[in-house]
N, C-alpha and C. Protein backbone atom coordinates (compact mmCIF):
# COMPACT_ATOMS: atom_id res chain seq x y z
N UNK A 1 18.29 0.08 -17.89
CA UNK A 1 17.63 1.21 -17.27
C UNK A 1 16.26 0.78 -16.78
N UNK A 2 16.17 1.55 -15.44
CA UNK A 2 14.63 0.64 -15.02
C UNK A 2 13.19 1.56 -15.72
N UNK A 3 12.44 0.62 -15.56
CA UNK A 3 10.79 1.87 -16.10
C UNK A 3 10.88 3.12 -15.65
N UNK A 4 9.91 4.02 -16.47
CA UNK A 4 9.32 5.23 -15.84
C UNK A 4 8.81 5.00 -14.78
N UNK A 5 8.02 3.58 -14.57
CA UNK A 5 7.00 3.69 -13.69
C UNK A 5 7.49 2.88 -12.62
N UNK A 6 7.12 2.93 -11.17
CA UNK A 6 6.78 4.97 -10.41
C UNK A 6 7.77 5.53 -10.57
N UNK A 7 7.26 6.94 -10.52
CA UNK A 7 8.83 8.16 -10.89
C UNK A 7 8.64 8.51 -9.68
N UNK A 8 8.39 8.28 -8.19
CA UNK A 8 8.86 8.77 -7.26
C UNK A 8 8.80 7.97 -5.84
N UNK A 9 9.41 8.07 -5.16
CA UNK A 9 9.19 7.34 -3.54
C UNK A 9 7.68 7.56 -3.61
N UNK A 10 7.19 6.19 -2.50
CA UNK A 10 5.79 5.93 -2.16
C UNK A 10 4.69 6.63 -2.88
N UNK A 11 5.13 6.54 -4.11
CA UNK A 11 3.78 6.58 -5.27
C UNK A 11 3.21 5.47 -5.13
N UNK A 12 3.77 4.05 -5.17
CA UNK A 12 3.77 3.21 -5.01
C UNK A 12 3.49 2.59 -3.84
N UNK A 13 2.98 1.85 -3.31
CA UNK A 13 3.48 0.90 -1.98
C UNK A 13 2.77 -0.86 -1.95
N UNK A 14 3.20 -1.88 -1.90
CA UNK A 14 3.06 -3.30 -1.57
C UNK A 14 2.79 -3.55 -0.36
N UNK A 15 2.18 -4.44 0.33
CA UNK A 15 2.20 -4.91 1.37
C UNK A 15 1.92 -6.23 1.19
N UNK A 16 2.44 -7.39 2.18
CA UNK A 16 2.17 -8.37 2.66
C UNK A 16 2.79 -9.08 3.96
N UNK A 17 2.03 -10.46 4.09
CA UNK A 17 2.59 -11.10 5.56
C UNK A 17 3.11 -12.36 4.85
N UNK A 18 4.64 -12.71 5.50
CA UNK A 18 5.05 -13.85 5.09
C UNK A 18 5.32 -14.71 6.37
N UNK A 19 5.18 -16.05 6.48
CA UNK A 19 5.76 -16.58 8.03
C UNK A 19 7.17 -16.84 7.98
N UNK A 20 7.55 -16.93 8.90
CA UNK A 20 9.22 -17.12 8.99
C UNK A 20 8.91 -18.07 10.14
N UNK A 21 9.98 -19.09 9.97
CA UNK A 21 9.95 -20.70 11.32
C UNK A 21 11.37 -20.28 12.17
N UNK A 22 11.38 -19.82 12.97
CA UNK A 22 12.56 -19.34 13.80
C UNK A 22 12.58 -20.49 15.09
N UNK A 23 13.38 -21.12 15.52
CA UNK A 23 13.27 -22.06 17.14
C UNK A 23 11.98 -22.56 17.28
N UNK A 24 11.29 -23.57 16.23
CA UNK A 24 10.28 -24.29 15.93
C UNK A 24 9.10 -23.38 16.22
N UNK A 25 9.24 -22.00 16.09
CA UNK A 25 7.74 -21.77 16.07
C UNK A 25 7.82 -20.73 14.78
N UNK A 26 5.95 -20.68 14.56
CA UNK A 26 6.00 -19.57 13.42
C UNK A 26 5.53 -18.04 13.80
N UNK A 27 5.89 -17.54 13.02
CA UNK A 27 5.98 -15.70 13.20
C UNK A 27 5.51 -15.37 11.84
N UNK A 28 4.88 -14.56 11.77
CA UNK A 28 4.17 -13.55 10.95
C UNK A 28 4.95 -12.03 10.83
N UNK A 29 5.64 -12.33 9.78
CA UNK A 29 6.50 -10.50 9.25
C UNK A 29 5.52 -10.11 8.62
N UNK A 30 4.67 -8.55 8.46
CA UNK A 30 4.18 -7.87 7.74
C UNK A 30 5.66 -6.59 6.89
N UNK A 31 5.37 -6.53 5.72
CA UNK A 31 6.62 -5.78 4.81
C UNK A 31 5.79 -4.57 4.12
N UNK A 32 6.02 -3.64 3.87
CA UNK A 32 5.62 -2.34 3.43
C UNK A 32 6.85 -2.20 2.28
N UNK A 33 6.77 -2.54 1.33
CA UNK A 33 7.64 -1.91 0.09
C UNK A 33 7.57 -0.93 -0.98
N UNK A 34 8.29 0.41 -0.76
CA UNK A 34 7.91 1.13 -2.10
C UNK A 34 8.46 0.87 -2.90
N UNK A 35 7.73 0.40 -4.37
CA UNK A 35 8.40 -0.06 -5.23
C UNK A 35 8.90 0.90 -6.40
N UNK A 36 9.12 2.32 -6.19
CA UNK A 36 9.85 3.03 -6.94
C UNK A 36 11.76 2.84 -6.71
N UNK A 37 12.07 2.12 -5.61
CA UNK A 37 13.01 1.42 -5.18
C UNK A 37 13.25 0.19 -4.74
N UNK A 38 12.25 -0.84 -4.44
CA UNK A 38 12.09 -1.91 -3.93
C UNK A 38 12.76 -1.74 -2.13
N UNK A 39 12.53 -0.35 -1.30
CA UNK A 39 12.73 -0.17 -0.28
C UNK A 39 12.24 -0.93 0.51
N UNK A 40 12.42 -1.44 1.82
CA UNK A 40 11.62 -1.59 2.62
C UNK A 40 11.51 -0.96 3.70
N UNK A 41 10.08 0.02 3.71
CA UNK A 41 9.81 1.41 4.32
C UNK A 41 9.11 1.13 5.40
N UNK A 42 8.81 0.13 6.00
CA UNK A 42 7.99 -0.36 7.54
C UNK A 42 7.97 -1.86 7.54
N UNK A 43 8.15 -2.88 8.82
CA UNK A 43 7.87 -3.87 8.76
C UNK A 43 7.77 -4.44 10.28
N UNK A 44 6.89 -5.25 10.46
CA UNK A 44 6.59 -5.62 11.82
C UNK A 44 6.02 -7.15 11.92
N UNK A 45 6.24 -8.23 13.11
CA UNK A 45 6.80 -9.23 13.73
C UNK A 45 6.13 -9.47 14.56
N UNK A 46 5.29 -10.78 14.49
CA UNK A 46 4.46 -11.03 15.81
C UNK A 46 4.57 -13.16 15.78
N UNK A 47 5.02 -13.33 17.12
CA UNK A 47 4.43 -14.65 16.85
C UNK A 47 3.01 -14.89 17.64
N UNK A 48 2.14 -14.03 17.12
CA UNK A 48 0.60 -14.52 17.52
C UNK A 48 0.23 -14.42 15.99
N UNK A 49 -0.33 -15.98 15.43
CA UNK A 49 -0.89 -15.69 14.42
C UNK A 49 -2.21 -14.66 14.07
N UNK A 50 -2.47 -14.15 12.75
CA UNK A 50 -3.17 -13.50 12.83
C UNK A 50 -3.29 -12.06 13.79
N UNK A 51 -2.18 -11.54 14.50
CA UNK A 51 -2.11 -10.70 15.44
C UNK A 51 -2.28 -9.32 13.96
N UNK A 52 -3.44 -8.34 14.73
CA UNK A 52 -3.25 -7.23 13.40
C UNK A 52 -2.46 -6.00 13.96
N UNK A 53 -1.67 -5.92 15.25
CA UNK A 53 -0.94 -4.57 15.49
C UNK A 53 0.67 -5.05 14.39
N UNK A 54 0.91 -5.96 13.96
CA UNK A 54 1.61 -6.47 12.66
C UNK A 54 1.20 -4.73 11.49
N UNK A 55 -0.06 -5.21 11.07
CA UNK A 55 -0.39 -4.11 10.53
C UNK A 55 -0.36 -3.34 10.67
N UNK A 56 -0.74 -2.75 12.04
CA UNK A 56 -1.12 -1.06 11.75
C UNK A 56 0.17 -0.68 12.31
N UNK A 57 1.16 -1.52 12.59
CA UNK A 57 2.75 -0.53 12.86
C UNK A 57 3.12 0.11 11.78
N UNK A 58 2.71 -1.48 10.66
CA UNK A 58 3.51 -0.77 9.56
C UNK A 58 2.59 0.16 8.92
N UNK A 59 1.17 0.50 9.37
CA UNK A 59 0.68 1.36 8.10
C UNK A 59 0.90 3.01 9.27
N UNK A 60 0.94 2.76 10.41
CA UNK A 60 2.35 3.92 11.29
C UNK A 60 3.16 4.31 10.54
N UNK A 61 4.03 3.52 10.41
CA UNK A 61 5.16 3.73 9.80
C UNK A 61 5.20 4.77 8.28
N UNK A 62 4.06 3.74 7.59
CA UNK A 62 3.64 4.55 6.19
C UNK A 62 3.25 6.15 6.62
N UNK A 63 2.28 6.27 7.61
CA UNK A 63 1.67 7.27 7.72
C UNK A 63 2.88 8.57 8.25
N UNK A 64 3.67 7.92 8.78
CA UNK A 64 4.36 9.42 9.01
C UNK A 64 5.58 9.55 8.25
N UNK A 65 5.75 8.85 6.93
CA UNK A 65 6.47 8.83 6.21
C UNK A 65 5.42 9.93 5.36
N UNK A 66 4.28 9.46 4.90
CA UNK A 66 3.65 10.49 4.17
C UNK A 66 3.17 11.65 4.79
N UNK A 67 2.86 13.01 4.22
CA UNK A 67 2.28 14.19 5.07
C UNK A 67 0.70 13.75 4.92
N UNK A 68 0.24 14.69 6.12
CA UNK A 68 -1.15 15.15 6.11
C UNK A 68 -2.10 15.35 4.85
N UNK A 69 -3.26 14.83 4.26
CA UNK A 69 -3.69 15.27 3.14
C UNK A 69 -3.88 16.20 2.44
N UNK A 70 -3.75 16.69 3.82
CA UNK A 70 -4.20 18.69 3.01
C UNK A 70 -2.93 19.34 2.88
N UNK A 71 -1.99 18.50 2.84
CA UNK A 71 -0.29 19.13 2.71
C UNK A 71 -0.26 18.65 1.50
N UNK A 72 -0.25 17.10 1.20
CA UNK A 72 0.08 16.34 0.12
C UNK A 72 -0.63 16.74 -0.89
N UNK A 73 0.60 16.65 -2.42
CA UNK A 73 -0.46 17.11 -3.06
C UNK A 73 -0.73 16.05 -4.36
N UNK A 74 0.62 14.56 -3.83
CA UNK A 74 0.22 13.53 -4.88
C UNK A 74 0.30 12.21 -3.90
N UNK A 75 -1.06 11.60 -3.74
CA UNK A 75 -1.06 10.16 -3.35
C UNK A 75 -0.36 9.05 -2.92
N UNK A 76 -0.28 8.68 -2.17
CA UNK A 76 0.45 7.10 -2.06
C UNK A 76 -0.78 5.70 -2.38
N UNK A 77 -0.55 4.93 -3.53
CA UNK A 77 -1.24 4.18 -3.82
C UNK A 77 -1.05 2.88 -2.69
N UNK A 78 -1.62 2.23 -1.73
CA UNK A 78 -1.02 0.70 -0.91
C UNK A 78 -1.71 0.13 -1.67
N UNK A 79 -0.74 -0.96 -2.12
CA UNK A 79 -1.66 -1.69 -2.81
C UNK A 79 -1.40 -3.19 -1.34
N UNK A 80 -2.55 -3.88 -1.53
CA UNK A 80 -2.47 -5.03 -0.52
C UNK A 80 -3.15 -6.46 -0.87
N UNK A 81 -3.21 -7.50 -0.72
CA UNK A 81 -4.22 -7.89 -0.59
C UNK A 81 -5.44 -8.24 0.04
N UNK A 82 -6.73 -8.74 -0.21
CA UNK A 82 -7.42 -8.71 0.57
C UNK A 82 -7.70 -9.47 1.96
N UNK A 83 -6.80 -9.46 2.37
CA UNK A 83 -6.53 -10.07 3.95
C UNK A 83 -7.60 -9.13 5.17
N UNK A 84 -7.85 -10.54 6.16
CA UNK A 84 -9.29 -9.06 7.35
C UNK A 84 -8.00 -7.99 7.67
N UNK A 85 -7.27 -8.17 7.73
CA UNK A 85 -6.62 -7.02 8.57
C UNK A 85 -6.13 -5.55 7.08
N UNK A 86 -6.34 -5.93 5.99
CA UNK A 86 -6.67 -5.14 4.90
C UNK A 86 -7.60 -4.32 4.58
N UNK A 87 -8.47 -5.29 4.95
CA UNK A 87 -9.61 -5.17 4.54
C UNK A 87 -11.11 -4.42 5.44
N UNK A 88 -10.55 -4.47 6.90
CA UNK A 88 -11.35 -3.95 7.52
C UNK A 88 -11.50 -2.57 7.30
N UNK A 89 -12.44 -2.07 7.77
CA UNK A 89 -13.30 -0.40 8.48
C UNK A 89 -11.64 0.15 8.95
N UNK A 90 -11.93 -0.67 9.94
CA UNK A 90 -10.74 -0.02 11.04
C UNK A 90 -9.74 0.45 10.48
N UNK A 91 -8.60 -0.50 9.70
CA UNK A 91 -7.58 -0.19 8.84
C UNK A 91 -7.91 0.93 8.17
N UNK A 92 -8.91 0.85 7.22
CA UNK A 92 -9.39 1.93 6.17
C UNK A 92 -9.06 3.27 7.15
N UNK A 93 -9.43 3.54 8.12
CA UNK A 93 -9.83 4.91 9.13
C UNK A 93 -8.62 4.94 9.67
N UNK A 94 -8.05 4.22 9.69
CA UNK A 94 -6.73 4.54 10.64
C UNK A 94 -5.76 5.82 9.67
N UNK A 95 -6.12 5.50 8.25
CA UNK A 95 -4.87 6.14 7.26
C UNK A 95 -5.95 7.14 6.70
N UNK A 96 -7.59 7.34 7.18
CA UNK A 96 -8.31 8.41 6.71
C UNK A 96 -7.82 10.01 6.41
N UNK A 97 -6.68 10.54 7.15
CA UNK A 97 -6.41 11.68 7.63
C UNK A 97 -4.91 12.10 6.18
N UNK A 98 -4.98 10.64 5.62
CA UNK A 98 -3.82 11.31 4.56
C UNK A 98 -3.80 10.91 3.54
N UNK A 99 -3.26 10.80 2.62
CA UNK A 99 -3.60 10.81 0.85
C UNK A 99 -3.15 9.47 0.45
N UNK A 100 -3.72 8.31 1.37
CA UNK A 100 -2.88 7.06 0.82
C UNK A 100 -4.42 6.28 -0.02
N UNK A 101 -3.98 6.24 -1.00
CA UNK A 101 -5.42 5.31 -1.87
C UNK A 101 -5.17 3.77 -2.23
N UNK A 102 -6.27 2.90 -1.39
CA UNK A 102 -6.45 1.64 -1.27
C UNK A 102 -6.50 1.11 -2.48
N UNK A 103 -5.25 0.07 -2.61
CA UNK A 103 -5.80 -0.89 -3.89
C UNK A 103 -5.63 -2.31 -3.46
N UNK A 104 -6.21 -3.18 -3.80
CA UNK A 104 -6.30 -4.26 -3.06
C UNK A 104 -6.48 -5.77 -4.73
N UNK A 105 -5.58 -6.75 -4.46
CA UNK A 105 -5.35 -7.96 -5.54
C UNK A 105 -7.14 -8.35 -5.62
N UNK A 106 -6.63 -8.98 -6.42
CA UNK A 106 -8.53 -9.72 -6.76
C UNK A 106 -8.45 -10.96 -5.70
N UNK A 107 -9.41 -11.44 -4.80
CA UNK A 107 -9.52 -12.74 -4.07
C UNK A 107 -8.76 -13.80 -4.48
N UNK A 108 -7.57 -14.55 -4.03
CA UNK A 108 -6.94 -15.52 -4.12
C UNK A 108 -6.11 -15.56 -5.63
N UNK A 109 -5.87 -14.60 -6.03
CA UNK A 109 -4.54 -13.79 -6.89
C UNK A 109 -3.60 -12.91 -6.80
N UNK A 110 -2.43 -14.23 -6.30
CA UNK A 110 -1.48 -13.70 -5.34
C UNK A 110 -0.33 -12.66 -6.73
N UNK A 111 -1.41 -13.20 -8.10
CA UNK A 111 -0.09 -12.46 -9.07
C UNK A 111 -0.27 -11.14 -9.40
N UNK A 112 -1.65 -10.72 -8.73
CA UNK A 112 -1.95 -9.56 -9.00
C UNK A 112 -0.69 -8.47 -7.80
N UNK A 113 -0.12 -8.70 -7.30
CA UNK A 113 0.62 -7.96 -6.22
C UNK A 113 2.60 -8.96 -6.29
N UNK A 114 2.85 -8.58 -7.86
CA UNK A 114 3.61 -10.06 -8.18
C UNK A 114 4.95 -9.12 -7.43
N UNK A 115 5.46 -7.73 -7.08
CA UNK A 115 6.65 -7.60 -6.15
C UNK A 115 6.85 -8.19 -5.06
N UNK A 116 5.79 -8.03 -4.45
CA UNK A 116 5.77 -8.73 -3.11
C UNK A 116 6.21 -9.96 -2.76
N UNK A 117 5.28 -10.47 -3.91
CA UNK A 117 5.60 -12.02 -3.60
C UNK A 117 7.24 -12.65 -4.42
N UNK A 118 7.44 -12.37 -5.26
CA UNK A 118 8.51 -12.20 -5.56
C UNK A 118 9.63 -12.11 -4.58
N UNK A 119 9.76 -10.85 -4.14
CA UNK A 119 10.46 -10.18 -3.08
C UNK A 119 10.53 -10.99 -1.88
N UNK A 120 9.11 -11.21 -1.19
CA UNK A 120 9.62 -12.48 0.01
C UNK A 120 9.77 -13.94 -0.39
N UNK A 121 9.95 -14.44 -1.23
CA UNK A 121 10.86 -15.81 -1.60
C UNK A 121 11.97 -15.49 -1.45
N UNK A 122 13.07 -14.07 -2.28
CA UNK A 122 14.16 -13.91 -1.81
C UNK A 122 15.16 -13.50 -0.81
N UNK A 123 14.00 -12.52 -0.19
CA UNK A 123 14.15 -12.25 1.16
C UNK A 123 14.30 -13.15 2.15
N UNK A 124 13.07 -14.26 2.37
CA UNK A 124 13.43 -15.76 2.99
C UNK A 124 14.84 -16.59 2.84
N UNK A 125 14.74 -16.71 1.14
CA UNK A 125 16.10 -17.50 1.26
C UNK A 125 17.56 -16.77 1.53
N UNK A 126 17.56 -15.87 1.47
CA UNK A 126 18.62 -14.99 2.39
C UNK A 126 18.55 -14.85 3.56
N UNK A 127 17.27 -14.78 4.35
CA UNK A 127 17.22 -14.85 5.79
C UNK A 127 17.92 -16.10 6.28
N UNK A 128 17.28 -17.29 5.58
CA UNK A 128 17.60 -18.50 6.32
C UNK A 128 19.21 -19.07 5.94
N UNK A 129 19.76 -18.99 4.57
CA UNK A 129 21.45 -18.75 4.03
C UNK A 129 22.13 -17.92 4.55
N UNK A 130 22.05 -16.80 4.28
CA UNK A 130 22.41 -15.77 5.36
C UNK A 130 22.68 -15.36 6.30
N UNK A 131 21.49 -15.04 7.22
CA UNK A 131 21.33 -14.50 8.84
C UNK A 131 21.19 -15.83 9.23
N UNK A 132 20.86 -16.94 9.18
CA UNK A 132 20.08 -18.03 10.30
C UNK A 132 19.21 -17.78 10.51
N UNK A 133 18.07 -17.06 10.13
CA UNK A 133 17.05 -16.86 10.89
C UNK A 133 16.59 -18.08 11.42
N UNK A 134 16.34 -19.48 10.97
CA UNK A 134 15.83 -20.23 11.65
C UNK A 134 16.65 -20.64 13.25
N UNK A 135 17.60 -19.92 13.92
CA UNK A 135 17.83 -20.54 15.10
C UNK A 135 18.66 -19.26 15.88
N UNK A 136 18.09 -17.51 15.28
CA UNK A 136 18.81 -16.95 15.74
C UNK A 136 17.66 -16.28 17.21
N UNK A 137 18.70 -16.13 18.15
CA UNK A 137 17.78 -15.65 19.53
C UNK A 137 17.06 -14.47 19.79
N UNK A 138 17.50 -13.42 18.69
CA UNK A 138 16.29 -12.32 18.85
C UNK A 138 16.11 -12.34 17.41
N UNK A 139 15.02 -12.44 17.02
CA UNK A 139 14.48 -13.04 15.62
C UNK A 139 14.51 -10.88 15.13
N UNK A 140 13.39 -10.07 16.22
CA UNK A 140 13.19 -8.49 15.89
C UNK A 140 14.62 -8.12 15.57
N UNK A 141 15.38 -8.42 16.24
CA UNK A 141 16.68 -7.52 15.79
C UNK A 141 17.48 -8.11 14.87
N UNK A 142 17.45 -9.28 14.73
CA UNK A 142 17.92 -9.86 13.48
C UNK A 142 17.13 -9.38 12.21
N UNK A 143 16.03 -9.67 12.33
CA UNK A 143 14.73 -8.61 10.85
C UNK A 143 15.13 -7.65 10.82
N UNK A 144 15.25 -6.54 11.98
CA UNK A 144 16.16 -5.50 11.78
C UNK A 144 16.73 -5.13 11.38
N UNK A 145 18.02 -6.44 11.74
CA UNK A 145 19.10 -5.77 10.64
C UNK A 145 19.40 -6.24 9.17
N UNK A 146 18.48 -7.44 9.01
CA UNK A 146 18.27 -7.49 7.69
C UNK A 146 17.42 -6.33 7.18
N UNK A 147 16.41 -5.61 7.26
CA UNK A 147 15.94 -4.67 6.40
C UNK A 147 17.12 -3.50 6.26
N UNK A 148 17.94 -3.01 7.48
CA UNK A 148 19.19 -2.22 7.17
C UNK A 148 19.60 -2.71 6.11
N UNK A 149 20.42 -4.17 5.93
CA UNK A 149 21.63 -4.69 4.77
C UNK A 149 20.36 -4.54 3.28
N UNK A 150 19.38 -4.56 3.48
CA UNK A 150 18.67 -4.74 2.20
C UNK A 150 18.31 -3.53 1.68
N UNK A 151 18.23 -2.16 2.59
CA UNK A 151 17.98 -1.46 2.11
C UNK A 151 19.44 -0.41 1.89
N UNK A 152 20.51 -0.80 2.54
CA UNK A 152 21.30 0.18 2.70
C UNK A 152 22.62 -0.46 1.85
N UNK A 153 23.10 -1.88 2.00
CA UNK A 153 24.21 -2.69 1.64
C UNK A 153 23.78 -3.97 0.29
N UNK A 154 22.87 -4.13 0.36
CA UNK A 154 22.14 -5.14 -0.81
C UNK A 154 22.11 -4.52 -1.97
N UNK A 155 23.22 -5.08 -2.93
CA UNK A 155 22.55 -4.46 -4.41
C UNK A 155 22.05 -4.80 -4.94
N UNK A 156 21.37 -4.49 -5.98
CA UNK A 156 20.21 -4.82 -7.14
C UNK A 156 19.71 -4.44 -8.36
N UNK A 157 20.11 -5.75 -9.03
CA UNK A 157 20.54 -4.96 -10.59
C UNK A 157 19.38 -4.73 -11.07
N UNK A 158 17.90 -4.48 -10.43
CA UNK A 158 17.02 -3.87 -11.04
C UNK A 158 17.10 -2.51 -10.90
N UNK A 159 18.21 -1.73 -10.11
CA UNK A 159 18.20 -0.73 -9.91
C UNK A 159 19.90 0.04 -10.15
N UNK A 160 20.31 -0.48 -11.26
CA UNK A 160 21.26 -0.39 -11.74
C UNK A 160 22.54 -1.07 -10.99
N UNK A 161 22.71 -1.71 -10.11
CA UNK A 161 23.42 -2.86 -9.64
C UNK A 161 23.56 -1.05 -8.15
N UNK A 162 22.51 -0.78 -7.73
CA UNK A 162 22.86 0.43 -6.28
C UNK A 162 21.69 -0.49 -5.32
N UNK A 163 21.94 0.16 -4.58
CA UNK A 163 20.99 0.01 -3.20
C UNK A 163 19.86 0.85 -3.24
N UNK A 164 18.95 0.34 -2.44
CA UNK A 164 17.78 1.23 -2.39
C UNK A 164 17.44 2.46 -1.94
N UNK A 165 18.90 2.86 -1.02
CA UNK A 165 18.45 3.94 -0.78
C UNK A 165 19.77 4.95 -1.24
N UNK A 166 20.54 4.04 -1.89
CA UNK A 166 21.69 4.91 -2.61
C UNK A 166 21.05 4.88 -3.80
N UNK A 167 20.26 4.24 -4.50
CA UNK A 167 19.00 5.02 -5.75
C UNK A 167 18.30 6.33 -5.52
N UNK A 168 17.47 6.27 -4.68
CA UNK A 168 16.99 6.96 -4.01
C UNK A 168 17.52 8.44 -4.29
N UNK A 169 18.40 8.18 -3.22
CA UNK A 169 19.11 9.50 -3.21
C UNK A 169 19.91 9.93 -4.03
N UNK A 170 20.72 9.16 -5.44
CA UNK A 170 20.92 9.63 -6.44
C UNK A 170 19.78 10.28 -7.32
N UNK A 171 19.01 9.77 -7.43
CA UNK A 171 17.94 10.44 -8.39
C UNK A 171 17.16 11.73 -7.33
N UNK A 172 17.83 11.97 -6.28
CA UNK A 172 17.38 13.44 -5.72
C UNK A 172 16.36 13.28 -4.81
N UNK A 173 16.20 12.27 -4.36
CA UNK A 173 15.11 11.97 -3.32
C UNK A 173 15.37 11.79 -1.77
């Protein structure tokens, strides 16, 4: 049986950027995971390193998943690390308007945020065993449809051997 803790969708949330080597070049995935399911609830793809609309798709994505603040009446914690595109003004203001509260790893403690990282080692080696990612021709729609199989067809016996969003929705969510 898994923890109490979180007892609900996006109480929780992870973020990070992992590179992926697709047709000799590198790309930058940003991943949004709530970890009351190990979902993956936004994710976005750039091969410009350092590119930050990576970010703010996915904190889009977060944002209209969650309501308005003055609707909401319990928090979404992101936790991230401190990366500039984390860490800026800008980011901060972009998600001002709704109840998401910033938590951020300590400087160069990648164990403080240990789902994440966890999560994209296995995610990788399934991309590249798996899908091919290293030589497939639309890299977005291939990520694509890996976050579908992971969130919809992937089981996981941290979550009683169900899917993430057949958890989900058993426990009434």
């Amino acid at each position: 049986m898994r923890s109490k803790y979180p007892v609900r969708p996006l109480e929780i949330v992870v973020s990070d950027m992992t590179c992926i080597r697709c047709n000799g070049r590198i790309y930058e995935w940003v991943l949004f995971i709530a970890t009351f399911n190990n979902e993956i609830i936004a994710h976005s793809v750039s091969a410009h390193r350092g590119d930050p609309k990576t970010y703010y798709n996915c904190l889009d994505q977060l944002c209209k998943r969650v309501k308005n603040a003055k609707e909401q009446t319990a928090g979404t914690v992101l936790h991230t690390d401190q990366g500039a595109a984390y860490s800026s003004r800008a980011f901060s203001r972009t998600h001002s308007n709704y109840n998401i509260i910033r938590s951020m790893s300590r400087a160069g403690t990648p164990t403080d945020n240990p789902i994440i990282e966890s999560l994209n080692g296995w995610m990788k080696a399934e991309l590249i065993l798996d899908f091919g990612i290293s030589k497939v021709s639309n890299l977005k729609k291939t990520l694509d449809q890996y976050v579908l199989y992971f969130n919809s067809e992937r089981f996981a016996a941290a979550l009683d051997y169900k899917t993430p969003i057949q958890y989900r929705t058993e426990l009434g969510f």
